[in-house]
PDB file of N, CA and C in Angstrom:
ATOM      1  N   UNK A   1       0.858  -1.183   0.000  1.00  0.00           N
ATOM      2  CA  UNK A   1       0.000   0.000   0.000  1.00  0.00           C
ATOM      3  C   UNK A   1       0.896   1.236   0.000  1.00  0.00           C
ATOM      4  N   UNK A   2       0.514   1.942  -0.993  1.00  0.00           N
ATOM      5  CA  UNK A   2       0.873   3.188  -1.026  1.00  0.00           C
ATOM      6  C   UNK A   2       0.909   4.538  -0.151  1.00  0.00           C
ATOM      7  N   UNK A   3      -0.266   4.846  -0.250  1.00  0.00           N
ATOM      8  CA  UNK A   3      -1.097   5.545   0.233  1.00  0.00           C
ATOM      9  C   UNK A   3      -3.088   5.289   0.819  1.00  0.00           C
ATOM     10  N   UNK A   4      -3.315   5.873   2.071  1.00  0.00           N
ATOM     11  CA  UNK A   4      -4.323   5.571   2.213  1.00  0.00           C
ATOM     12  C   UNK A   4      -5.164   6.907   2.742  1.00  0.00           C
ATOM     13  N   UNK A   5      -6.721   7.117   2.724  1.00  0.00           N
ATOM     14  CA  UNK A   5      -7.315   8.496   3.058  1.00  0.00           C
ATOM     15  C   UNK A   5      -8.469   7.729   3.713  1.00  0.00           C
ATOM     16  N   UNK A   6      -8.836   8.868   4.734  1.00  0.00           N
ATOM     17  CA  UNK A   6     -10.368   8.670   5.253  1.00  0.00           C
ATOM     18  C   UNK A   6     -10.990   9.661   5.242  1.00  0.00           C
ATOM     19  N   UNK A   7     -11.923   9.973   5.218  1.00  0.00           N
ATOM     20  CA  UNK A   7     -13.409  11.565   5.190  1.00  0.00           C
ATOM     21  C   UNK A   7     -14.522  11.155   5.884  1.00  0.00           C
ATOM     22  N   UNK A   8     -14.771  11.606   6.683  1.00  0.00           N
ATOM     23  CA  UNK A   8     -16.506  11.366   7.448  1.00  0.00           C
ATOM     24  C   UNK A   8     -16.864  12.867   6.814  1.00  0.00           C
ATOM     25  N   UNK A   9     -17.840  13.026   6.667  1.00  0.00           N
ATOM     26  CA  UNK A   9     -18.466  14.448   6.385  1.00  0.00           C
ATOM     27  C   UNK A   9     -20.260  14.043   7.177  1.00  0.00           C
ATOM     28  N   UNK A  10     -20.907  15.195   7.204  1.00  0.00           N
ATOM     29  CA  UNK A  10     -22.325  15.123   7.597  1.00  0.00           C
ATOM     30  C   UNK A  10     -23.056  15.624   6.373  1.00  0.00           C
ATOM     31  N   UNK A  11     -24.110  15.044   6.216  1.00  0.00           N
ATOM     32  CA  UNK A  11     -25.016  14.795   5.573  1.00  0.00           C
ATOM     33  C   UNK A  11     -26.046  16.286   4.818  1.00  0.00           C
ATOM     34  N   UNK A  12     -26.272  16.621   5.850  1.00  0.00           N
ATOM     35  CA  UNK A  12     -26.993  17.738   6.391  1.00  0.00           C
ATOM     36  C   UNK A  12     -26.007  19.479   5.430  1.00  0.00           C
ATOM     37  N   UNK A  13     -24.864  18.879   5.509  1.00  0.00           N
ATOM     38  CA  UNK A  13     -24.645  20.127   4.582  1.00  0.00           C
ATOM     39  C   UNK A  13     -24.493  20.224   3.137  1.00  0.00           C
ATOM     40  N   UNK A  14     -24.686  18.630   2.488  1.00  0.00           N
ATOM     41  CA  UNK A  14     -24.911  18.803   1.035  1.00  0.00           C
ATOM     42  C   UNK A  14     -26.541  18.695   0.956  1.00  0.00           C
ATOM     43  N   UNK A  15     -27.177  18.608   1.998  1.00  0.00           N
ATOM     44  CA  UNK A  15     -28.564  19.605   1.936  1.00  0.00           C
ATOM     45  C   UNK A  15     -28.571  20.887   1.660  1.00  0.00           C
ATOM     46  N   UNK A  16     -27.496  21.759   2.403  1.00  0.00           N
ATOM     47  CA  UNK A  16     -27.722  22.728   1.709  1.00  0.00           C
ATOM     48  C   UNK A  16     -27.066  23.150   0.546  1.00  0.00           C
ATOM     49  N   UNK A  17     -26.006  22.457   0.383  1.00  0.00           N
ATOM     50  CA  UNK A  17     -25.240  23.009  -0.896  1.00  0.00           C
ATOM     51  C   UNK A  17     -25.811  22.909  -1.934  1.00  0.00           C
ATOM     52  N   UNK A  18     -26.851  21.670  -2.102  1.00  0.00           N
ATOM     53  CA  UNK A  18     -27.260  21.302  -3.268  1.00  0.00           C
ATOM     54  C   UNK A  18     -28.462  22.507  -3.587  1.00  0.00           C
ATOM     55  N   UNK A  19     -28.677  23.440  -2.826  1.00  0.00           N
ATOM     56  CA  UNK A  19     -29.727  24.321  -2.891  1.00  0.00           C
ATOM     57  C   UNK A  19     -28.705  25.798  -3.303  1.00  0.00           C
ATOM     58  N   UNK A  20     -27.307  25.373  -4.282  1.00  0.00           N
ATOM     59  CA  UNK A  20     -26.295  26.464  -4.465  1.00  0.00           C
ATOM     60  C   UNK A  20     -26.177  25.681  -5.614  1.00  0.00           C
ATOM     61  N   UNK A  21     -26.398  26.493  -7.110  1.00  0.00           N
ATOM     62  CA  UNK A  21     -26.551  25.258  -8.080  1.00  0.00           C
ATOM     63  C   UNK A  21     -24.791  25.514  -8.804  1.00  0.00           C
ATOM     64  N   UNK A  22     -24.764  26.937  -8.544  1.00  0.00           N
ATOM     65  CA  UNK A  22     -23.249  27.281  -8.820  1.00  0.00           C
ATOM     66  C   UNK A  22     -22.282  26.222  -8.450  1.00  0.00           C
ATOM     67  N   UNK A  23     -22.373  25.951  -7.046  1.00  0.00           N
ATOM     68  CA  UNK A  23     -21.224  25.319  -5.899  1.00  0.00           C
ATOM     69  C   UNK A  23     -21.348  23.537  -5.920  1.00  0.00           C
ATOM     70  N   UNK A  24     -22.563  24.041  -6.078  1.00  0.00           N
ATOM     71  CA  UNK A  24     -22.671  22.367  -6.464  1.00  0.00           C
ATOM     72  C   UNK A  24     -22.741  21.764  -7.848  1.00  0.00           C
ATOM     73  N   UNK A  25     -22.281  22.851  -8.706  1.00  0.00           N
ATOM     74  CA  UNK A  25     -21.767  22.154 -10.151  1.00  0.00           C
ATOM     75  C   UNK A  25     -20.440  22.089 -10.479  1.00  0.00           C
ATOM     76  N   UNK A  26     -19.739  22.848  -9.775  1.00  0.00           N
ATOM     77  CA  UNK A  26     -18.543  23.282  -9.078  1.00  0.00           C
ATOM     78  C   UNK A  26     -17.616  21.739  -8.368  1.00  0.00           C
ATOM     79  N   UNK A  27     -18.683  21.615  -7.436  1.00  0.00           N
ATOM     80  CA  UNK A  27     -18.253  19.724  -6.816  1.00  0.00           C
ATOM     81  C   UNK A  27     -17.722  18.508  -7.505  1.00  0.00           C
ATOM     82  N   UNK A  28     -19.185  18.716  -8.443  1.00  0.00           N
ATOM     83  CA  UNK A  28     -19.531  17.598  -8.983  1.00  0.00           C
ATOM     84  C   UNK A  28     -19.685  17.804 -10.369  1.00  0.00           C
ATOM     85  N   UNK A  29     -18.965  16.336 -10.986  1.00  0.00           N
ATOM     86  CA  UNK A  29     -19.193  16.110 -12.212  1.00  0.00           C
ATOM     87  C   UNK A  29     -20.878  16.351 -12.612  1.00  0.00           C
ATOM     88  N   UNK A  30     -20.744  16.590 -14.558  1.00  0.00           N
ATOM     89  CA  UNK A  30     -22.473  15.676 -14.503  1.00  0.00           C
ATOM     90  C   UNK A  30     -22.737  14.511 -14.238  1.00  0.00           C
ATOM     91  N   UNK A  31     -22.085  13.856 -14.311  1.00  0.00           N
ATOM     92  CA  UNK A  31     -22.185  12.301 -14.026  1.00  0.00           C
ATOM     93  C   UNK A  31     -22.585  11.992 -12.899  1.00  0.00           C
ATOM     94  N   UNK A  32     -21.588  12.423 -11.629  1.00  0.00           N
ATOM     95  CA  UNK A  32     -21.925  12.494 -10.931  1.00  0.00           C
ATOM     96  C   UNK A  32     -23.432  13.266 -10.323  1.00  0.00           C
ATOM     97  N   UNK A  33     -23.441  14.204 -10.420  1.00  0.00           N
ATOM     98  CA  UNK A  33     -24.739  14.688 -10.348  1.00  0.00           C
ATOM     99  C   UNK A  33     -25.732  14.097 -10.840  1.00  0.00           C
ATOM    100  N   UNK A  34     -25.993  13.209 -11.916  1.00  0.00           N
ATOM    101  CA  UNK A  34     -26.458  12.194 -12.208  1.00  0.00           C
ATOM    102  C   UNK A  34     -27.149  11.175 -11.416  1.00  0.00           C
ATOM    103  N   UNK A  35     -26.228  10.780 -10.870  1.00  0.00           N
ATOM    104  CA  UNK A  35     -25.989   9.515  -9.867  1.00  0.00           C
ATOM    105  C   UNK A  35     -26.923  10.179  -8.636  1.00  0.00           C
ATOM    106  N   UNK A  36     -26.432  11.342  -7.959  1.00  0.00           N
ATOM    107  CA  UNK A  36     -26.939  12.240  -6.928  1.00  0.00           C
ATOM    108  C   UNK A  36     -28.661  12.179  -6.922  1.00  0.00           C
ATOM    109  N   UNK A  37     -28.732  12.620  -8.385  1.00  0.00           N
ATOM    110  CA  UNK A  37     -30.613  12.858  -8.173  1.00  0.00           C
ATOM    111  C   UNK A  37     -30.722  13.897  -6.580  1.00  0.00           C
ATOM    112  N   UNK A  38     -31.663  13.694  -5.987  1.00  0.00           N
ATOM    113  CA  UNK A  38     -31.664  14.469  -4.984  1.00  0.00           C
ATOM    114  C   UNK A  38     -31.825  13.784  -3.584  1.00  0.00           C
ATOM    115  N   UNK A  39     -30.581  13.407  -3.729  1.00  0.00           N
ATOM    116  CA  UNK A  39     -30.025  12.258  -2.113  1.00  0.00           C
ATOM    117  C   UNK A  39     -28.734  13.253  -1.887  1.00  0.00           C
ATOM    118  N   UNK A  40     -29.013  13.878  -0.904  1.00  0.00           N
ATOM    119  CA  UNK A  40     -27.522  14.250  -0.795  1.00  0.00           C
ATOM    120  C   UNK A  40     -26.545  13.687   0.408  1.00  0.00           C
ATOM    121  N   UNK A  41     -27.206  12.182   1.046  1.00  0.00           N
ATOM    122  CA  UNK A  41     -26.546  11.646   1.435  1.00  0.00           C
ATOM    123  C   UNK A  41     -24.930  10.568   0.217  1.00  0.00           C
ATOM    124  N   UNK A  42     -25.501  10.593  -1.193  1.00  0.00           N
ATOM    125  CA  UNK A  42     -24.717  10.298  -2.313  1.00  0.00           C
ATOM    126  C   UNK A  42     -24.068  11.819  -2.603  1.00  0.00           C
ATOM    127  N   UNK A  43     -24.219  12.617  -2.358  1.00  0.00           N
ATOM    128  CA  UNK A  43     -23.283  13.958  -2.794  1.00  0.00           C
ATOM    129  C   UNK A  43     -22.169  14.005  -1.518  1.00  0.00           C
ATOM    130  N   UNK A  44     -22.578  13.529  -0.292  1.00  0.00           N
ATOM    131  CA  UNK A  44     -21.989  13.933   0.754  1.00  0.00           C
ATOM    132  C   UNK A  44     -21.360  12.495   0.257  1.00  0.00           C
ATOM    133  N   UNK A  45     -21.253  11.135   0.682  1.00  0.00           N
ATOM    134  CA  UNK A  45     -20.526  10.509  -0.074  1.00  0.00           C
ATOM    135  C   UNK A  45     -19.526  10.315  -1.230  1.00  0.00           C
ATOM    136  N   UNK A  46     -19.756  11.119  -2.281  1.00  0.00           N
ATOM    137  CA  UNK A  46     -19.189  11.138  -3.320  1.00  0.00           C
ATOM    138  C   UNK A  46     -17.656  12.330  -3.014  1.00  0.00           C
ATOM    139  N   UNK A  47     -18.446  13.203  -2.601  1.00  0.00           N
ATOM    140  CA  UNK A  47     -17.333  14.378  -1.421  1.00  0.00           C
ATOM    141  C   UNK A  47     -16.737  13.644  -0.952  1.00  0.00           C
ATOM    142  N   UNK A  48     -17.084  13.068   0.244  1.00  0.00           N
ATOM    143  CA  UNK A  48     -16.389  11.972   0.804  1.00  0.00           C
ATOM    144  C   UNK A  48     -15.098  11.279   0.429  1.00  0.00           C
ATOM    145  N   UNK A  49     -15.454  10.619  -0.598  1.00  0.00           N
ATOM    146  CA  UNK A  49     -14.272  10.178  -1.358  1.00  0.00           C
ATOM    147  C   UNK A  49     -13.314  10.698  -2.233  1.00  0.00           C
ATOM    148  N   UNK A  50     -13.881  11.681  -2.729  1.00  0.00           N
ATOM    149  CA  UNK A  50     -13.003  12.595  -3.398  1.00  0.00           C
ATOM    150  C   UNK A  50     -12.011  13.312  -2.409  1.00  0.00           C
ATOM    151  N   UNK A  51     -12.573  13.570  -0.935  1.00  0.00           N
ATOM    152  CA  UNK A  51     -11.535  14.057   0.115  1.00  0.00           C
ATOM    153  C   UNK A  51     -10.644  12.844   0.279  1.00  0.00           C
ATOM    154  N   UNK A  52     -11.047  11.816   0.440  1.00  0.00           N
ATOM    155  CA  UNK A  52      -9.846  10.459   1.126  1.00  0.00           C
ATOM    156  C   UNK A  52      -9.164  10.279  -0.086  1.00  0.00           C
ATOM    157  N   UNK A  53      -9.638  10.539  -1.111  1.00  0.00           N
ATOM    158  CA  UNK A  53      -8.547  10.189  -2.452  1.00  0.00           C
ATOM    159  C   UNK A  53      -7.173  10.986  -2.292  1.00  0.00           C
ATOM    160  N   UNK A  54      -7.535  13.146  -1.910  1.00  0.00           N
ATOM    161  CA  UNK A  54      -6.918  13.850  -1.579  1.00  0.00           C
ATOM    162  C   UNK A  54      -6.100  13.483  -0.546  1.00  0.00           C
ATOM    163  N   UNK A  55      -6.623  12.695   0.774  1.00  0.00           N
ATOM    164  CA  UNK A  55      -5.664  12.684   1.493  1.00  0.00           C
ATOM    165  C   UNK A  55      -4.940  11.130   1.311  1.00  0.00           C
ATOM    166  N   UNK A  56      -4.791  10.302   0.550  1.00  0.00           N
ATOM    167  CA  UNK A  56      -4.685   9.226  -0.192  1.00  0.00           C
ATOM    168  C   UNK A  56      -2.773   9.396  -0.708  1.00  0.00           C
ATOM    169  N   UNK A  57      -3.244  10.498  -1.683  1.00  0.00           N
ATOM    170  CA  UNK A  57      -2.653  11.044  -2.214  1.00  0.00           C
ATOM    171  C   UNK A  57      -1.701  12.165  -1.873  1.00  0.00           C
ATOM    172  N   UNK A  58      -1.947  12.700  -1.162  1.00  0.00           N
ATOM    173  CA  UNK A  58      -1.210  13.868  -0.271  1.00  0.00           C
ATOM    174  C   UNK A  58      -1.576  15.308  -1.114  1.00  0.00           C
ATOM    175  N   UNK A  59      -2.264  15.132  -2.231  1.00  0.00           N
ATOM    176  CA  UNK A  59      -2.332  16.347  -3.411  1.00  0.00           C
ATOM    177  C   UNK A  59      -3.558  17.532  -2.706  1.00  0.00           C
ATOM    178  N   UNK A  60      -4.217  17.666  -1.964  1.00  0.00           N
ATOM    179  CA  UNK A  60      -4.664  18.361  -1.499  1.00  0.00           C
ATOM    180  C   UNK A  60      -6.068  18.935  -2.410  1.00  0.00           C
ATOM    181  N   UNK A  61      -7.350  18.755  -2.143  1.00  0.00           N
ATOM    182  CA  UNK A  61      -8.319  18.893  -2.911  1.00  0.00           C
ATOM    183  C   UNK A  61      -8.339  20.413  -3.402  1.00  0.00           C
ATOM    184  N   UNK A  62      -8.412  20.600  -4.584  1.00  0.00           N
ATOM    185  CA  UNK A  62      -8.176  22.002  -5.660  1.00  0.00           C
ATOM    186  C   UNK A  62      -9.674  21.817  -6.214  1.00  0.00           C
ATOM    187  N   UNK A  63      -9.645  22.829  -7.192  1.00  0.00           N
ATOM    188  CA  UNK A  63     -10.641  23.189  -8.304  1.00  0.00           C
ATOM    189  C   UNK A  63     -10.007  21.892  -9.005  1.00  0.00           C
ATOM    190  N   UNK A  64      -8.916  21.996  -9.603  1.00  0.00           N
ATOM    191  CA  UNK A  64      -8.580  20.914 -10.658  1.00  0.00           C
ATOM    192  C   UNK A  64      -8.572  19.441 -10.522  1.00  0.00           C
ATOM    193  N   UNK A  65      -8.445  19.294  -9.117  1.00  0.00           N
ATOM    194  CA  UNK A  65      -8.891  17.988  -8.729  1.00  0.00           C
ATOM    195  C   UNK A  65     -10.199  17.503  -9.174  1.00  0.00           C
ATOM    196  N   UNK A  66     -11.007  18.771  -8.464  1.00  0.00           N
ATOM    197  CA  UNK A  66     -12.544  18.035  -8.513  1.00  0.00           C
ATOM    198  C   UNK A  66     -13.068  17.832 -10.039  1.00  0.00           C
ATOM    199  N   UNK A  67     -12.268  18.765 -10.705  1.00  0.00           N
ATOM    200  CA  UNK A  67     -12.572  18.199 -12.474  1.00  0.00           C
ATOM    201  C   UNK A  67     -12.081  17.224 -12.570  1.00  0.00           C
ATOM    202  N   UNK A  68     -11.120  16.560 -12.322  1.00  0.00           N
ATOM    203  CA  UNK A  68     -10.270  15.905 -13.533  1.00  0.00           C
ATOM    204  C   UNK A  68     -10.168  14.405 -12.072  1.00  0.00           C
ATOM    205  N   UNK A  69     -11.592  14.410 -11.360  1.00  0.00           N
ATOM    206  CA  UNK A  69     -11.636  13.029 -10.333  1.00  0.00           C
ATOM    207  C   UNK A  69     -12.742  12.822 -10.405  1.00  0.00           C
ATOM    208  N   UNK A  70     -13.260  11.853 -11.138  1.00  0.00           N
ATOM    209  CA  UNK A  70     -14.831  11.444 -10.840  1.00  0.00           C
ATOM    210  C   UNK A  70     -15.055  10.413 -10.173  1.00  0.00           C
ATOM    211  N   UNK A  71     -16.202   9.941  -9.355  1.00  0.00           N
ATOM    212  CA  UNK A  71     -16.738   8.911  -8.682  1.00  0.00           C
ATOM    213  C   UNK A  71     -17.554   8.096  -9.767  1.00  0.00           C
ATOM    214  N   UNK A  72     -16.986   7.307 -10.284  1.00  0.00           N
ATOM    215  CA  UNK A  72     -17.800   6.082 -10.931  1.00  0.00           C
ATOM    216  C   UNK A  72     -18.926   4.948 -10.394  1.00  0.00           C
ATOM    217  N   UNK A  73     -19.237   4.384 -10.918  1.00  0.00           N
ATOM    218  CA  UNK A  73     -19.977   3.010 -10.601  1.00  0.00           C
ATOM    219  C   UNK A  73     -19.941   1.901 -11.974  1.00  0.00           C
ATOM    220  N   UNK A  74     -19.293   0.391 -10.964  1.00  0.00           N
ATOM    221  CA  UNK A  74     -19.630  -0.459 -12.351  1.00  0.00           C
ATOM    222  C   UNK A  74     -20.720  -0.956 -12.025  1.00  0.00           C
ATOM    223  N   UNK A  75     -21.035  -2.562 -13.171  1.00  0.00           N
ATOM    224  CA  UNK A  75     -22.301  -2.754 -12.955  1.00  0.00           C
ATOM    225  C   UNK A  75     -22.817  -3.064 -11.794  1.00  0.00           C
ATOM    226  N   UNK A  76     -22.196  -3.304 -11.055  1.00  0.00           N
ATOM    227  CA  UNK A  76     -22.654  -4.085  -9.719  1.00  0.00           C
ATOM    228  C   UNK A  76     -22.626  -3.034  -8.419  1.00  0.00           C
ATOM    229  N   UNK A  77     -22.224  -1.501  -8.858  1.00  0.00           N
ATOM    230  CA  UNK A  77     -22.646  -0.383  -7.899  1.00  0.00           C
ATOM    231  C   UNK A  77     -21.215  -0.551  -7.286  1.00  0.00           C
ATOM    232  N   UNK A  78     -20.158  -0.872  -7.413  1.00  0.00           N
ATOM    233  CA  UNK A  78     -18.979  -0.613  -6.593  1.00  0.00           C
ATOM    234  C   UNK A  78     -18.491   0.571  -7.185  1.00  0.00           C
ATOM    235  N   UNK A  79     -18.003   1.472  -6.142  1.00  0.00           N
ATOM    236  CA  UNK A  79     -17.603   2.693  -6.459  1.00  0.00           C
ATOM    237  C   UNK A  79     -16.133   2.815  -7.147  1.00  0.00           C
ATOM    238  N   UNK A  80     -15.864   3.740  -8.055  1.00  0.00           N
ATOM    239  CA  UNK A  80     -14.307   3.893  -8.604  1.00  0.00           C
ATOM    240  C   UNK A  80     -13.777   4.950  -8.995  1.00  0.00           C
ATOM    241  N   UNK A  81     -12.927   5.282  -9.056  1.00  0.00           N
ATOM    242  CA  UNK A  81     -12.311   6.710  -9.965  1.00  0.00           C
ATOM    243  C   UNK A  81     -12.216   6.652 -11.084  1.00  0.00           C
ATOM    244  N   UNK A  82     -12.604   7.615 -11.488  1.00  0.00           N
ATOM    245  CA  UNK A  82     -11.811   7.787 -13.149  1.00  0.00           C
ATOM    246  C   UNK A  82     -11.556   9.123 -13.516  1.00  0.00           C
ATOM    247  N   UNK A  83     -10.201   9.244 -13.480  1.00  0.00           N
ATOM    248  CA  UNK A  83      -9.201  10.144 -13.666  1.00  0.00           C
ATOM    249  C   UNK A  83      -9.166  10.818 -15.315  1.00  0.00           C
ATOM    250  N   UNK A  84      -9.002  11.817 -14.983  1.00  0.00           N
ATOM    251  CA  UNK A  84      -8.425  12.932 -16.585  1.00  0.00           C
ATOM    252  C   UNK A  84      -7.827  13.669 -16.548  1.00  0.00           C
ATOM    253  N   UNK A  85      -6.987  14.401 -17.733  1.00  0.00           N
ATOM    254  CA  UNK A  85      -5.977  15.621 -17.769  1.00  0.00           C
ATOM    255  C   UNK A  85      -4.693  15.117 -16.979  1.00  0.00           C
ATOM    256  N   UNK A  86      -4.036  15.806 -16.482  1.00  0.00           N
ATOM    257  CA  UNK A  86      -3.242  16.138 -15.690  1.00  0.00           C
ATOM    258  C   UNK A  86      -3.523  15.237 -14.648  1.00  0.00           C
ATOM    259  N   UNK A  87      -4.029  14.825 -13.641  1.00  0.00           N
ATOM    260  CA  UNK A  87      -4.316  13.779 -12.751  1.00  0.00           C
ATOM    261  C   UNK A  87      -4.295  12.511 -13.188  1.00  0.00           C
ATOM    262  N   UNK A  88      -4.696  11.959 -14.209  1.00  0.00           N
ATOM    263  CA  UNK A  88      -4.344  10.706 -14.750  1.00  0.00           C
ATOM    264  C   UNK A  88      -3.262  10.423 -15.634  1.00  0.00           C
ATOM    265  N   UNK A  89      -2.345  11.847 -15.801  1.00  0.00           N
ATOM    266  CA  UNK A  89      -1.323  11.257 -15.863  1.00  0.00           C
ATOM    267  C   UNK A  89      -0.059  11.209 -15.063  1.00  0.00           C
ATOM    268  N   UNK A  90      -0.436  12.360 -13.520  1.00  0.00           N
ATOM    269  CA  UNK A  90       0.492  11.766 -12.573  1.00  0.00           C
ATOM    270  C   UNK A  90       0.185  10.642 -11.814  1.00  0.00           C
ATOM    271  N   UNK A  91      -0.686   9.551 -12.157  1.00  0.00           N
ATOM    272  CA  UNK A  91      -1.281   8.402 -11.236  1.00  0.00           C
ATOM    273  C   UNK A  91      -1.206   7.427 -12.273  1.00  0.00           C
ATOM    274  N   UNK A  92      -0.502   8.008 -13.267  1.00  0.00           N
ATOM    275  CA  UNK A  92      -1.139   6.508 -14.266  1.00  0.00           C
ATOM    276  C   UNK A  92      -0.422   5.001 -13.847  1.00  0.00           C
ATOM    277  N   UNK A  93       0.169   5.227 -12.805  1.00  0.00           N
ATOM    278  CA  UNK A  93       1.038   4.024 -12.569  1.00  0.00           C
ATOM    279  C   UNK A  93       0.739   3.105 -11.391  1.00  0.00           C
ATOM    280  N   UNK A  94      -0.683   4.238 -10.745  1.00  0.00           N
ATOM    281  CA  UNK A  94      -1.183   3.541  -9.774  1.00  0.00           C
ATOM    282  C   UNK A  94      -2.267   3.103  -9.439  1.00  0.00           C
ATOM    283  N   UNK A  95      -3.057   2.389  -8.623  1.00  0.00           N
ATOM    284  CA  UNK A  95      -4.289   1.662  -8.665  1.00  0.00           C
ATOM    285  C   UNK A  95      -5.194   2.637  -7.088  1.00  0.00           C
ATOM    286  N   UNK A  96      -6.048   2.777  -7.521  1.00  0.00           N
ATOM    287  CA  UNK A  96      -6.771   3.420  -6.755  1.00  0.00           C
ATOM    288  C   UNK A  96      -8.255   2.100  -6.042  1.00  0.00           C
ATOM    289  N   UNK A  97      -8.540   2.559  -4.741  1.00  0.00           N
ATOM    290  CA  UNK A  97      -9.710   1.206  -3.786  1.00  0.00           C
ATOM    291  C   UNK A  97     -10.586   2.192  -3.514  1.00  0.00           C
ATOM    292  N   UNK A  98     -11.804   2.666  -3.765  1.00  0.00           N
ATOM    293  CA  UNK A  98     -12.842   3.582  -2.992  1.00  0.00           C
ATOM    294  C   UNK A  98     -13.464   2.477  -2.133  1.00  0.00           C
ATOM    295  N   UNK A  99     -14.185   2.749  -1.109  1.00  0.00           N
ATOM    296  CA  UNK A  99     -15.335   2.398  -0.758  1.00  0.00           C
ATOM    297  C   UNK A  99     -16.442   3.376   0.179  1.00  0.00           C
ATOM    298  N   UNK A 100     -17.358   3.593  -0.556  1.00  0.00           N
ATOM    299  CA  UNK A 100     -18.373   4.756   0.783  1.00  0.00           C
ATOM    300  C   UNK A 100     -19.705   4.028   1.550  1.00  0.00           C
ATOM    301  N   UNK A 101     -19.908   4.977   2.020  1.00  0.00           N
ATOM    302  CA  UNK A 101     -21.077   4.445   2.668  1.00  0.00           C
ATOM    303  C   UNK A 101     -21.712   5.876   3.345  1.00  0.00           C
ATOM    304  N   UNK A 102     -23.119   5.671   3.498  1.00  0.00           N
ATOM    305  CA  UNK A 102     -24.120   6.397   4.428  1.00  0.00           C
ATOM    306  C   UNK A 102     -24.568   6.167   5.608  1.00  0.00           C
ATOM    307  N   UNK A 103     -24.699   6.478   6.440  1.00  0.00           N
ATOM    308  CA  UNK A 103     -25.922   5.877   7.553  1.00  0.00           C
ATOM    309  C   UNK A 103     -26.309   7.048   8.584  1.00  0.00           C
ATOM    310  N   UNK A 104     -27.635   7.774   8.190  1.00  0.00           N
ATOM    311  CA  UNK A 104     -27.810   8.876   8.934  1.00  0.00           C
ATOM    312  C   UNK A 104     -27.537  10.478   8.844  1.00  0.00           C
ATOM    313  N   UNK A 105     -26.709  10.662   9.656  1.00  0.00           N
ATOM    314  CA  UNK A 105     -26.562  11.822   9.534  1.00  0.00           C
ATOM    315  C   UNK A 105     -25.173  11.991   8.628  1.00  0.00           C
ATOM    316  N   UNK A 106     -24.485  10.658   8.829  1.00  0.00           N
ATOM    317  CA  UNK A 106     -22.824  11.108   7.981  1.00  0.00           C
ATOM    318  C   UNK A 106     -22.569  10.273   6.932  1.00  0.00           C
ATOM    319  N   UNK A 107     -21.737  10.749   6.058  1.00  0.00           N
ATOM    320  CA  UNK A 107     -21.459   9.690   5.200  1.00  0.00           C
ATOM    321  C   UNK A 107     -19.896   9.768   5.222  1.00  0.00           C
ATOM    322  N   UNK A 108     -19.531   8.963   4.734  1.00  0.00           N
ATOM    323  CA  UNK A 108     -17.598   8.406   4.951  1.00  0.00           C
ATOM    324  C   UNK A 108     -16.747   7.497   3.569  1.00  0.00           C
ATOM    325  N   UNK A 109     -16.013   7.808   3.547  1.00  0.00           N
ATOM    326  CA  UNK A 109     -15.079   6.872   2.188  1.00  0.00           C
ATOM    327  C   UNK A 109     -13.932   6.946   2.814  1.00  0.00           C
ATOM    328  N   UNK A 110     -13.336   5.916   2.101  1.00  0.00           N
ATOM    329  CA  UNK A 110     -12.019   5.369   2.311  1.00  0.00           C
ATOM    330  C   UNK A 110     -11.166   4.729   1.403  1.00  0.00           C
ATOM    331  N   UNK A 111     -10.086   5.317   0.970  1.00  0.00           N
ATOM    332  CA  UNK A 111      -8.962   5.373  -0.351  1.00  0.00           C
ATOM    333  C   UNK A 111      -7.930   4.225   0.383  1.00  0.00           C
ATOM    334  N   UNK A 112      -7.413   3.658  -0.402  1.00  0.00           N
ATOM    335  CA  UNK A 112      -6.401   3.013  -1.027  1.00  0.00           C
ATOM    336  C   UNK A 112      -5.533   3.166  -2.284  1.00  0.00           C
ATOM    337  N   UNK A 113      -4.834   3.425  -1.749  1.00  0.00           N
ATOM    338  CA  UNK A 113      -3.622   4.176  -3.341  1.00  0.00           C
ATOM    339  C   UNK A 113      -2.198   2.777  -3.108  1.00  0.00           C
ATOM    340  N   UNK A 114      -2.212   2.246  -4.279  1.00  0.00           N
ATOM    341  CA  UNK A 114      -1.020   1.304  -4.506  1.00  0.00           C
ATOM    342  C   UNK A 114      -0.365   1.462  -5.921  1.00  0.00           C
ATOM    343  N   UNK A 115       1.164   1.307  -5.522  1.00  0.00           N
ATOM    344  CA  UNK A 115       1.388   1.306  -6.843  1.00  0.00           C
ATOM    345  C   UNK A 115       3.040   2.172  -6.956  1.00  0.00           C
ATOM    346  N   UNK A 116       4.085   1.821  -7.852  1.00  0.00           N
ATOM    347  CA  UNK A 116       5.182   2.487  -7.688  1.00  0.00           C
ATOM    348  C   UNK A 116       5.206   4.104  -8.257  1.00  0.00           C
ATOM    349  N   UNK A 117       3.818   4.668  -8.980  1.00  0.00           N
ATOM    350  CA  UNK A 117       4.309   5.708  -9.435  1.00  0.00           C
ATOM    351  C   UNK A 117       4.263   6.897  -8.566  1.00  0.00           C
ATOM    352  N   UNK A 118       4.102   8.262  -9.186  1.00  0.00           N
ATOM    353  CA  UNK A 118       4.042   9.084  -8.201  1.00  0.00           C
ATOM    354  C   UNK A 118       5.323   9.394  -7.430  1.00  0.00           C
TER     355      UNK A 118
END
């Protein structure tokens, strides 16, 4: 293992963000936003992981991060990254682990970064 990140966040404030259409397009991919619909226990999640990736990584969450890091899903709903620009090609050498979750008031993810590059 490379690198590893954790994020708890609360729930309750991508309630309100999502009522900031600026800030919250800003966050989030469309895709993501997609996925979101209007659960923002999945926005606070998706945050979530995009912070533990940051601290995963040591790169520190930017504007350019949050473009160029999306929260995926394959068929079976497991969560993943998928990287662009400039971010996928200082990582291209490494393997990235999401996993999130909800329950209540908080939601939480947790990164796994392996791999010699970087």
């Amino acid at each position: 293992m490379r690198g590893l990140g954790i994020d708890l966040t609360r729930v309750e404030r991508f309630e309100k963000l999502m009522e900031r259409p600026r800030v919250y397009e800003r966050l989030f991919t469309s895709g993501e936003r997609a996925h979101i619909g209007s659960r923002a226990e999945r926005a606070a999640g998706i945050f979530a992981a995009k912070e533990s990736f940051s601290k995963a990584t040591g790169e520190g969450l930017s504007m350019t991060l949050l473009r160029e890091l999306e929260v995926v899903w394959d068929a079976y709903g497991r969560p993943a990254f998928r990287l662009t620009g400039d971010t996928a090609k200082r990582f291209a050498a490494v393997r990235f682990f999401v996993s999130i979750t909800h329950e209540g008031d908080y939601a939480a993810a947790v990164t796994v970064m392996e791999g010699d590059g970087v």
